[in-house]
Protein backbone atom coordinates (compact mmCIF):
# COMPACT_ATOMS: atom_id res chain seq x y z
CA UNK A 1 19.75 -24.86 -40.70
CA UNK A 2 20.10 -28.21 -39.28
CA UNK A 3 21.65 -27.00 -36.11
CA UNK A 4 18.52 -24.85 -35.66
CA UNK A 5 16.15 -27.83 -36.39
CA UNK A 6 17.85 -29.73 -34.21
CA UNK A 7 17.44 -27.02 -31.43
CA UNK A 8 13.69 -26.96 -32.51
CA UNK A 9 13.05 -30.63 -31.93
CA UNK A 10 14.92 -30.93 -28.73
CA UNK A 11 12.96 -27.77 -27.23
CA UNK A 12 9.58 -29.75 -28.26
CA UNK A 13 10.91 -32.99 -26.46
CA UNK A 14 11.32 -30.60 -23.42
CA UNK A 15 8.41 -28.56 -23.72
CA UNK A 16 6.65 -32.20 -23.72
CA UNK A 17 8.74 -33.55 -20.66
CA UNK A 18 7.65 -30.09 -19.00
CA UNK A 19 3.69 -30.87 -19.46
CA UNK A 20 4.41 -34.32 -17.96
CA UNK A 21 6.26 -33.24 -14.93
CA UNK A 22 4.23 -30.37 -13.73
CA UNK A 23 0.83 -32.46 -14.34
CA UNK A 24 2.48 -35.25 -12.74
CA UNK A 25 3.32 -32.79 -9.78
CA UNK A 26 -0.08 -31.43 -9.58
CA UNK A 27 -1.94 -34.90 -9.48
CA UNK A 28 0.02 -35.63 -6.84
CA UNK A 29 0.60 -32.72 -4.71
CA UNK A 30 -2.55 -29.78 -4.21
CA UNK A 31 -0.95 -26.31 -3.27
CA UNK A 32 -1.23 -22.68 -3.31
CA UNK A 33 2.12 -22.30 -4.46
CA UNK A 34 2.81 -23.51 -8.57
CA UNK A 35 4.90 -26.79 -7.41
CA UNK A 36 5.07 -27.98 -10.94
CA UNK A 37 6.17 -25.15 -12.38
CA UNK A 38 8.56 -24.80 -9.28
CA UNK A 39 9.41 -28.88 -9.83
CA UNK A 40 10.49 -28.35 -13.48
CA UNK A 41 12.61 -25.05 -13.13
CA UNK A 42 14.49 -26.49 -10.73
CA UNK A 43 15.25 -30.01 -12.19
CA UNK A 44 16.00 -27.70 -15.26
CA UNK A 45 18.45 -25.47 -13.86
CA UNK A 46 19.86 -28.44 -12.13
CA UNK A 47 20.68 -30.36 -15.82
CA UNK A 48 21.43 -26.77 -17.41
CA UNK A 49 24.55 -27.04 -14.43
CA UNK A 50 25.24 -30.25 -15.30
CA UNK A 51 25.89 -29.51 -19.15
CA UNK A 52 27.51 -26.22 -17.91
CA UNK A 53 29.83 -28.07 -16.14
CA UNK A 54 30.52 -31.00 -19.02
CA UNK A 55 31.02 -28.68 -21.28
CA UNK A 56 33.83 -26.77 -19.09
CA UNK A 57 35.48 -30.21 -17.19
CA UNK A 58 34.95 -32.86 -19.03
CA UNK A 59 35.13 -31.82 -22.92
CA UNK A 60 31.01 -32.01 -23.51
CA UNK A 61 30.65 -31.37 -27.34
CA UNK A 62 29.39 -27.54 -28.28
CA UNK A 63 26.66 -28.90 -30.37
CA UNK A 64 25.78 -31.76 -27.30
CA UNK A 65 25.67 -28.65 -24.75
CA UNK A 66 23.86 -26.72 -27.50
CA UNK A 67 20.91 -29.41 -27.94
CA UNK A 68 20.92 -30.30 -24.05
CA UNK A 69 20.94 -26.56 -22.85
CA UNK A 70 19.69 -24.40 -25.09
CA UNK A 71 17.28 -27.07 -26.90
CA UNK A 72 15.77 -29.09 -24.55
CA UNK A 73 16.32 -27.17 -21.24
CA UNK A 74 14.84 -24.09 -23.32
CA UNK A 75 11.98 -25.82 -23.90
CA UNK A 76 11.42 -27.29 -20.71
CA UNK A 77 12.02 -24.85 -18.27
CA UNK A 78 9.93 -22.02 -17.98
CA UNK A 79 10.96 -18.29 -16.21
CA UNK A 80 7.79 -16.89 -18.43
CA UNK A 81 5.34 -19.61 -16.59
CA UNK A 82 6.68 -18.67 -13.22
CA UNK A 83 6.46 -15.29 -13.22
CA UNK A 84 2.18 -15.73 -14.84
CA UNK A 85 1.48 -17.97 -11.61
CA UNK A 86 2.94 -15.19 -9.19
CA UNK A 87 1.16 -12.59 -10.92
CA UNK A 88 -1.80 -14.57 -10.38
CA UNK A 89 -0.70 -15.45 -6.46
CA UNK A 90 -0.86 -11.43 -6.19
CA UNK A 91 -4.29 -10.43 -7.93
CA UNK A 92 -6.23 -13.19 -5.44
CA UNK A 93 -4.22 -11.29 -2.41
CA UNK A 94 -1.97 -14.07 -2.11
CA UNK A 95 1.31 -11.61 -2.07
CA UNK A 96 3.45 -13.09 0.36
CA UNK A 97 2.89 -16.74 -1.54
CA UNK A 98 3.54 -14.48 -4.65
CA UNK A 99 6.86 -13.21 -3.68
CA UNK A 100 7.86 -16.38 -1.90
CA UNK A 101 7.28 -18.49 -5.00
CA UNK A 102 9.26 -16.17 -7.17
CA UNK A 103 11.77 -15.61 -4.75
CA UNK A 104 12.30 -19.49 -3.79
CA UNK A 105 12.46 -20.31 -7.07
CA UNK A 106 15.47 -18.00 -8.51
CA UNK A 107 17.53 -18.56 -5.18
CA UNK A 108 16.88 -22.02 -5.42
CA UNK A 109 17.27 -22.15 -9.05
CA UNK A 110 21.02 -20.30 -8.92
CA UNK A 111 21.40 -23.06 -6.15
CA UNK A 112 20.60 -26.05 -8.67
CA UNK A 113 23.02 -24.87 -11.54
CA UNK A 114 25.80 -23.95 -9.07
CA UNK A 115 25.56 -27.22 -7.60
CA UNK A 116 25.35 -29.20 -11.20
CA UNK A 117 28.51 -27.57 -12.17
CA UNK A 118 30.45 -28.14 -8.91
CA UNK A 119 29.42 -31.92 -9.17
CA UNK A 120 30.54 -32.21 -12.36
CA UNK A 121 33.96 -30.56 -11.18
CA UNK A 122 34.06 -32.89 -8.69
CA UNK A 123 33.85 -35.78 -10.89
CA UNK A 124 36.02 -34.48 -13.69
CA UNK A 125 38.52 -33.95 -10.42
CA UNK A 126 38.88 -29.84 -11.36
CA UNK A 127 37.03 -28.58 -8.26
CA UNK A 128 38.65 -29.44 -5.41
């Protein structure tokens, strides 16, 4: 049970860190596309890549990984939030900004946990 509260409590400190980010994004940059919502899934997958790669070069705790990835990553990233804005893109006949947002994101998204884990290989000196 304390495994699972812990979980719980890191999720809420990254479902909190995801409000600040994309409103930070928003006040600061006006688009079509859902740049916050882009912003944090991709800083997300990035970390998720870094843990990923801890946890398999450079002897990351499970429960660490655990709380970073599945806790706070969980609650900050957000596939469900992505996949609302491009269904919205679509129904005001934005399509192509629909599919490019959804599109961009997973490619680049792939891209950012890829790239975590080969950094961290590259520090832990397994990747060569």
């Amino acid at each position: 049970m304390t495994g699972a509260l812990l979980v719980a409590l890191a999720g809420g400190v990254g479902a909190a860190a995801r409000f600040w980010v994309d409103g930070t994004v928003r006040a600061r940059r006006r688009s079509v596309l859902p740049l916050g919502t882009m912003v944090v899934n991709l800083t997300g997958s990035l970390l998720i890549g870094l843990v990923t790669g801890a946890r398999l070069y450079a002897g990351l705790p499970a429960t660490a990984a655990l709380l970073l990835a599945t806790g706070f990553c969980g609650g900050y990233t957000t596939f469900s939030a992505a996949t609302v804005e491009a269904v919205r893109l679509a129904q005001v006949g934005e399509r192509g900004r629909a599919v490019a947002s959804l599109a961009g994101t997973l490619v680049a998204c792939v891209a950012a946990v890829a790239l975590g884990i080969a950094v961290v290989g590259l520090v832990a000196g397994w990747v060569r």
